[in-house]
N, C-alpha and C. Protein backbone atom coordinates (compact mmCIF):
# COMPACT_ATOMS: atom_id res chain seq x y z
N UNK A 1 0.83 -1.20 0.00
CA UNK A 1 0.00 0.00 0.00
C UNK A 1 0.87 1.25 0.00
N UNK A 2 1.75 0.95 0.54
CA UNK A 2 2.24 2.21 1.13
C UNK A 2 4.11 1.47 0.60
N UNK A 3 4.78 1.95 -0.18
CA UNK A 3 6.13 1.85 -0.34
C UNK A 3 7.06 2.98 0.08
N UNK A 4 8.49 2.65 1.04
CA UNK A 4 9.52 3.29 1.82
C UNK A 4 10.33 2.46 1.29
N UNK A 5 11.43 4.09 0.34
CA UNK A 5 12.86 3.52 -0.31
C UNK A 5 13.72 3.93 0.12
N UNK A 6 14.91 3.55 1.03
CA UNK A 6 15.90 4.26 1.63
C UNK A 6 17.36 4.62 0.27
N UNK A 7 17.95 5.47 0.71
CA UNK A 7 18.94 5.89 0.23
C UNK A 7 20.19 6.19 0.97
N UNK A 8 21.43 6.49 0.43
CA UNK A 8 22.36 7.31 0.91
C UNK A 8 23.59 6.26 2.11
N UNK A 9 22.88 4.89 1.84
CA UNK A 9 24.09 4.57 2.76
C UNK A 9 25.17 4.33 1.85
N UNK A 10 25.91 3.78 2.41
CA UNK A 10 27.29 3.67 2.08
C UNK A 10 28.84 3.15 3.60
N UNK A 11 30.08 3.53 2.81
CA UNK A 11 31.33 3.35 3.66
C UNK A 11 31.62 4.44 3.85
N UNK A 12 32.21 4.97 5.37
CA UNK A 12 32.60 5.81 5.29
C UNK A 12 33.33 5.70 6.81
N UNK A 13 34.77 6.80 7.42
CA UNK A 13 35.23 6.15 8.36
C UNK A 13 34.95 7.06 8.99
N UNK A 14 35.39 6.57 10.86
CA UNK A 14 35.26 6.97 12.00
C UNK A 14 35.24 8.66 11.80
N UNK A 15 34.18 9.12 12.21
CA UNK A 15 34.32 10.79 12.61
C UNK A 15 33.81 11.53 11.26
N UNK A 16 33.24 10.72 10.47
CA UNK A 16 32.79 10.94 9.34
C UNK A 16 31.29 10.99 9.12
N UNK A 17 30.47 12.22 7.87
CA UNK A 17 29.07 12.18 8.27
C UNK A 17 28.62 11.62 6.88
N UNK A 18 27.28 11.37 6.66
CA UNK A 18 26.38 10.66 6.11
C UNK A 18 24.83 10.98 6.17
N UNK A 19 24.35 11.09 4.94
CA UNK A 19 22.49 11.64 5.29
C UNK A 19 22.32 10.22 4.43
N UNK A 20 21.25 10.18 5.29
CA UNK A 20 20.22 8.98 4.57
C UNK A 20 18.69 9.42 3.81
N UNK A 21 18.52 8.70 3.30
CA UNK A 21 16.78 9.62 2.67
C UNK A 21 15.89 8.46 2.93
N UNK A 22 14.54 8.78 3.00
CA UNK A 22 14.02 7.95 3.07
C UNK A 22 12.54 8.49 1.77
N UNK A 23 11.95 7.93 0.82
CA UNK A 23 11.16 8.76 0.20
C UNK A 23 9.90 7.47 -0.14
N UNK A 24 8.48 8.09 0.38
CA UNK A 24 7.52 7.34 0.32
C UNK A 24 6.48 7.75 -1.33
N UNK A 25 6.01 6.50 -1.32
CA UNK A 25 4.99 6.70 -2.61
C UNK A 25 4.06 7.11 -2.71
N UNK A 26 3.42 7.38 -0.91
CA UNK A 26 2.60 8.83 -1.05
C UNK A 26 2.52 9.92 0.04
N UNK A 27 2.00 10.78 0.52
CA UNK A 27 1.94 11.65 1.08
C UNK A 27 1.54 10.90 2.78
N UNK A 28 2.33 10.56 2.89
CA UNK A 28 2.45 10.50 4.62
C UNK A 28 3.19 10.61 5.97
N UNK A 29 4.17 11.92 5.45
CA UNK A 29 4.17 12.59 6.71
C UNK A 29 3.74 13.29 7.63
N UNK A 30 2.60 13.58 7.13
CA UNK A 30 1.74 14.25 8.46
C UNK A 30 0.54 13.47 9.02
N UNK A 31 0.64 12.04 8.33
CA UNK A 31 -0.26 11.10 8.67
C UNK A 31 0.06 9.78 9.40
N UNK A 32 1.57 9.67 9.57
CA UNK A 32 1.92 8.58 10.71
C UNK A 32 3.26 9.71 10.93
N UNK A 33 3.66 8.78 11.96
CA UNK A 33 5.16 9.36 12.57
C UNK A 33 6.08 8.50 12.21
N UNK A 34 7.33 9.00 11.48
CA UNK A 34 8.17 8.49 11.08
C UNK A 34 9.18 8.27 11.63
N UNK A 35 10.00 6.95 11.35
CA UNK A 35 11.06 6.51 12.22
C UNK A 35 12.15 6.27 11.51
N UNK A 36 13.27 5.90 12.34
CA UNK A 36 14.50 5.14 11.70
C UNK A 36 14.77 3.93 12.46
N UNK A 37 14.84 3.11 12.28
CA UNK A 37 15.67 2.07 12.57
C UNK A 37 17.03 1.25 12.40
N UNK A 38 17.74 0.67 12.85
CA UNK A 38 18.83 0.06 12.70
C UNK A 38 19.14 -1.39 13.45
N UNK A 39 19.67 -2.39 12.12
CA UNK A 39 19.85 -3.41 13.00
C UNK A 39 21.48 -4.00 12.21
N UNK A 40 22.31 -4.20 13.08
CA UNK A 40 23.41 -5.15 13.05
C UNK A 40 23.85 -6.60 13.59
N UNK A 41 24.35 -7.00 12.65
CA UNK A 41 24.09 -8.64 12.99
C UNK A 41 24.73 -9.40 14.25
N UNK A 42 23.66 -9.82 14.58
CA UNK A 42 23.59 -10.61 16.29
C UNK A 42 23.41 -9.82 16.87
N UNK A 43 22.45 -8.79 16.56
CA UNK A 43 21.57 -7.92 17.97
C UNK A 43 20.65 -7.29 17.05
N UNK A 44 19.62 -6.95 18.24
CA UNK A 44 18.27 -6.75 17.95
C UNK A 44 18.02 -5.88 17.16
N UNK A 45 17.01 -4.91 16.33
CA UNK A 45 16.85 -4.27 15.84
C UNK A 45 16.31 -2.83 16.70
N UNK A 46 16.81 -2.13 16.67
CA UNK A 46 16.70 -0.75 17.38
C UNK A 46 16.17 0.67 16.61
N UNK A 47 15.62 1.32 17.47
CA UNK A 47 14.68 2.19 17.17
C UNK A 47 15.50 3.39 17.69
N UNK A 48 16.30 3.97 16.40
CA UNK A 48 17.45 5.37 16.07
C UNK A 48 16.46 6.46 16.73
N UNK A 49 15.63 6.57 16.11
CA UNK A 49 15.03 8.08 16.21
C UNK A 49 13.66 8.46 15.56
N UNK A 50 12.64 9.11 15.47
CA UNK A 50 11.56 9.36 15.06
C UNK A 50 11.30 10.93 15.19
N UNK A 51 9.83 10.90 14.22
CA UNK A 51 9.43 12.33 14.39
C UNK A 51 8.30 12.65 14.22
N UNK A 52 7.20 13.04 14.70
CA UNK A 52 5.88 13.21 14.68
C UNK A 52 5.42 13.83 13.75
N UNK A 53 4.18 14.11 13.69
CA UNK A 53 3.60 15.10 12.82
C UNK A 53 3.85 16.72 12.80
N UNK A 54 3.64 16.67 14.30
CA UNK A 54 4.29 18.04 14.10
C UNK A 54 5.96 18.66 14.43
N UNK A 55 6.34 17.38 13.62
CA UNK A 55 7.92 17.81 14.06
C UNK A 55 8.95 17.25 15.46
N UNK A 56 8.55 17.27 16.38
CA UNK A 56 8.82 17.28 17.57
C UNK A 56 9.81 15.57 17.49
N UNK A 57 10.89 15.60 17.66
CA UNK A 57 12.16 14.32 17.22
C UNK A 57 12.07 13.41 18.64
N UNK A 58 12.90 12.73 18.50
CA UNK A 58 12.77 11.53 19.76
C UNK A 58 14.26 10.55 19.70
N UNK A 59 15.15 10.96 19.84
CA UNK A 59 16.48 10.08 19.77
C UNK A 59 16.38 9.03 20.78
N UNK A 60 17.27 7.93 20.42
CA UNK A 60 17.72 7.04 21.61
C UNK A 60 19.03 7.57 22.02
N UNK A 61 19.48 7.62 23.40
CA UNK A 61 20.69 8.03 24.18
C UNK A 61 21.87 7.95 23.16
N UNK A 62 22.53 6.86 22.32
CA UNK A 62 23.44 7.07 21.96
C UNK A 62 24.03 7.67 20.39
N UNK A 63 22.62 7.90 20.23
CA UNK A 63 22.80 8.71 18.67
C UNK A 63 23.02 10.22 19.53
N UNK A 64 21.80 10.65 20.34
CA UNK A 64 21.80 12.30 20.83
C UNK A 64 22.97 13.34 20.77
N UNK A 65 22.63 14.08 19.64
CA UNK A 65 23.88 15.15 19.62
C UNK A 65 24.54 14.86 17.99
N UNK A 66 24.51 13.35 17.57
CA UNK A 66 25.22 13.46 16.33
C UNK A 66 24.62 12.88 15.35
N UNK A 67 23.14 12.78 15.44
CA UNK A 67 21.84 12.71 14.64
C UNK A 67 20.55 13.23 14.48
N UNK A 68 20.46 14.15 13.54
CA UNK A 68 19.30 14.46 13.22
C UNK A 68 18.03 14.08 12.47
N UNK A 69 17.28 14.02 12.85
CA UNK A 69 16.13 12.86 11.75
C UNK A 69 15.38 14.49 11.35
N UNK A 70 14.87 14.26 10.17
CA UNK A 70 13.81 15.12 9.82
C UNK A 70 13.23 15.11 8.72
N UNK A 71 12.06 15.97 7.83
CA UNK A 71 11.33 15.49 6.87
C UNK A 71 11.07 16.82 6.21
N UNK A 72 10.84 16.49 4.59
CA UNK A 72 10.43 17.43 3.84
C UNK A 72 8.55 16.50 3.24
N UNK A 73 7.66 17.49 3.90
CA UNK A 73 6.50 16.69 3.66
C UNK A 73 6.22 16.58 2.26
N UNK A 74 6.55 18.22 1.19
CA UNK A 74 6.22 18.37 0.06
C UNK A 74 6.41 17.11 -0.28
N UNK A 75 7.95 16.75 -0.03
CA UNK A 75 8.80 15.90 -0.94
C UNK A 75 8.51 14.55 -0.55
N UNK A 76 7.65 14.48 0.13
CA UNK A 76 7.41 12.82 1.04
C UNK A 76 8.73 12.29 1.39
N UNK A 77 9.75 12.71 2.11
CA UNK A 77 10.75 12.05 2.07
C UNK A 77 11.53 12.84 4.04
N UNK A 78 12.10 11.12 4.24
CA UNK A 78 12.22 11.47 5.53
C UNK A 78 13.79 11.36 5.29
N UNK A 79 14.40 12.28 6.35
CA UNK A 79 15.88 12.13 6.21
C UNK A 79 16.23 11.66 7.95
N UNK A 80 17.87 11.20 7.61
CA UNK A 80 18.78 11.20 9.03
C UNK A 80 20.07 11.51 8.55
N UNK A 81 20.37 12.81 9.42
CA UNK A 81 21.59 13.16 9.19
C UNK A 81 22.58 12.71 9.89
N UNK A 82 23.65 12.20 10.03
CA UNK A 82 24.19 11.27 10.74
C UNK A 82 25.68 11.87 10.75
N UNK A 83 26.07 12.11 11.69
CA UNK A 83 27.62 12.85 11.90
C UNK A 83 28.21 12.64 13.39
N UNK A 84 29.64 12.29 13.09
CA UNK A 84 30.41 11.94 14.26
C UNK A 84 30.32 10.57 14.39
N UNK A 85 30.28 9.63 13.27
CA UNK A 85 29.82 8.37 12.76
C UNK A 85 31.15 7.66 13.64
N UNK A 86 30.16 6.38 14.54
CA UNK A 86 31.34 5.38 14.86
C UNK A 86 31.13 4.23 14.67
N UNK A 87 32.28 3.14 14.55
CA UNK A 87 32.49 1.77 14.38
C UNK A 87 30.81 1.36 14.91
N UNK A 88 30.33 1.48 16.16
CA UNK A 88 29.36 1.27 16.53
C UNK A 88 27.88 1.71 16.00
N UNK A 89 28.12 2.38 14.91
CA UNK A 89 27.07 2.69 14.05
C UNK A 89 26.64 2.08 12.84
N UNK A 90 27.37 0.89 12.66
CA UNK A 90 27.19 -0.04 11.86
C UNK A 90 26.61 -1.26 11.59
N UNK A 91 25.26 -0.71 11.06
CA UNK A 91 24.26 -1.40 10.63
C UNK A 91 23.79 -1.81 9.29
N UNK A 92 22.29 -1.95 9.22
CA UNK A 92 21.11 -1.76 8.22
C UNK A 92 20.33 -1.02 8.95
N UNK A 93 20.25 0.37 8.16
CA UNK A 93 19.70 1.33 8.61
C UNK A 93 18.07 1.21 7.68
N UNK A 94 16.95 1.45 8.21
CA UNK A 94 15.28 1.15 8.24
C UNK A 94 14.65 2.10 8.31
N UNK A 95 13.99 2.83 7.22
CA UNK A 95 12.73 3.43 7.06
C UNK A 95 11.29 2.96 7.59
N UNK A 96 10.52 3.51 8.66
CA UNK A 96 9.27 2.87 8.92
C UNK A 96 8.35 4.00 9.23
N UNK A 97 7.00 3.57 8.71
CA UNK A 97 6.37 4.76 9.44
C UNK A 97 4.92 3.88 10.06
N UNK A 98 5.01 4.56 11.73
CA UNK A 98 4.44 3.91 12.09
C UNK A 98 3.17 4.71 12.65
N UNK A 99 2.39 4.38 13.33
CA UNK A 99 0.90 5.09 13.57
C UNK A 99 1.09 5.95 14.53
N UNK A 100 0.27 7.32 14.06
CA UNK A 100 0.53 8.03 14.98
C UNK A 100 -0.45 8.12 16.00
N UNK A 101 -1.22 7.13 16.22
CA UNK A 101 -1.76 7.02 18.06
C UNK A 101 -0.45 6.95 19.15
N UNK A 102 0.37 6.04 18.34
CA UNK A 102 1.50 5.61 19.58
C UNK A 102 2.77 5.32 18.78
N UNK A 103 3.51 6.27 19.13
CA UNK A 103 4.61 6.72 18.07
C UNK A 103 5.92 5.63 18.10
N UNK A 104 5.74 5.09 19.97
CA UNK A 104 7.07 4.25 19.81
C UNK A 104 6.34 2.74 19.67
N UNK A 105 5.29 2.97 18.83
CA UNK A 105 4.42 1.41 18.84
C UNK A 105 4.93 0.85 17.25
N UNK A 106 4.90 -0.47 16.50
CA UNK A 106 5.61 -1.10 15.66
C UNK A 106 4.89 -0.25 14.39
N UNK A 107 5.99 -0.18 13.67
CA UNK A 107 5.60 0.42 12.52
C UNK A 107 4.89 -0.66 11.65
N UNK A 108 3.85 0.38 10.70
CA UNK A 108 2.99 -0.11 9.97
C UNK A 108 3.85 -0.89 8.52
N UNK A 109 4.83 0.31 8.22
CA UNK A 109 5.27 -0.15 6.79
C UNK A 109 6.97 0.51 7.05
N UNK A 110 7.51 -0.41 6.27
CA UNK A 110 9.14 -0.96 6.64
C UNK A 110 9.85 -0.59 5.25
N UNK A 111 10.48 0.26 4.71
CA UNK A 111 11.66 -0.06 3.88
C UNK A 111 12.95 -0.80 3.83
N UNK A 112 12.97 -1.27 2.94
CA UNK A 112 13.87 -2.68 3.15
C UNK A 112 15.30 -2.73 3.16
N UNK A 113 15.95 -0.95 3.31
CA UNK A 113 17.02 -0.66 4.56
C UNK A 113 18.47 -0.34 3.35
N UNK A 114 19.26 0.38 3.91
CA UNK A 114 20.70 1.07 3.20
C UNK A 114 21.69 0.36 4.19
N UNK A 115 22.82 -0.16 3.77
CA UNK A 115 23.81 -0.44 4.49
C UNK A 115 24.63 0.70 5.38
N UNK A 116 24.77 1.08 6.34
CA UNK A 116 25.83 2.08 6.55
C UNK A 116 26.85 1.55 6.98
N UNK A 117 28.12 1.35 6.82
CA UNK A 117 29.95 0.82 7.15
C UNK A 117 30.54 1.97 7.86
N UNK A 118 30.98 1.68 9.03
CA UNK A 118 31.58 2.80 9.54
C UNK A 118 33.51 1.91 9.81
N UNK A 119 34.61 2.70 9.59
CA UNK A 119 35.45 1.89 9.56
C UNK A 119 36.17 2.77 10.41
N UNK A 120 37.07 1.66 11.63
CA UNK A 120 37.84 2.85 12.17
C UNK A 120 39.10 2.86 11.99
């Protein structure tokens, strides 16, 4: 129903920045709250950061300070700006947007994710 295409990952080393895109097939950023996710192999999948309808962001502790999530609604497209990149940031990074009754509740619809390599 609803398609999320991520962009923008890539390699890149320690102390180094990176934007990701995320761009949907239709107009729903002001109709769920959008997230990021990240998962690296042999641990769980984790919930980076999000952003409501009206803007208002939501980091987890160890991104805070060197990630920004945010959205251009025209453009249907959600971004994460990602800077001060470490070894420990190396995942499959996840487009989701999930309902906005309950923002940290499982997202509805999943893009099927950008590699990011962080090398130190």
């Amino acid at each position: 129903q609803v398609q999320l295409v991520e962009s923008g990952g890539g390699s890149v080393q320690a102390g180094g920045s990176l934007t990701l895109s995320c761009v949907a097939s239709s107009y729903i950023s002001t109709t769920y709250c959008m997230a990021w996710f990240r998962q690296a192999p042999g641990k769980e999948r984790e919930r980076v950061a999000h952003i409501n309808r009206a803007g208002t962001t939501t980091y987890t502790d160890s991104v805070k300070g060197r990630f920004t999530i945010s959205k251009d609604n025209a453009k249907n497209t959600l971004y994460l700006q990602m800077n001060s990149l470490k070894a420990e940031d190396t995942a499959m990074y996840y487009c989701a947007a999930v309902s906005v009754v309950v923002c940290y509740g499982k997202p509805t619809y999943w893009g099927q994710g950008t590699q990011v390599t962080v090398s130190s």
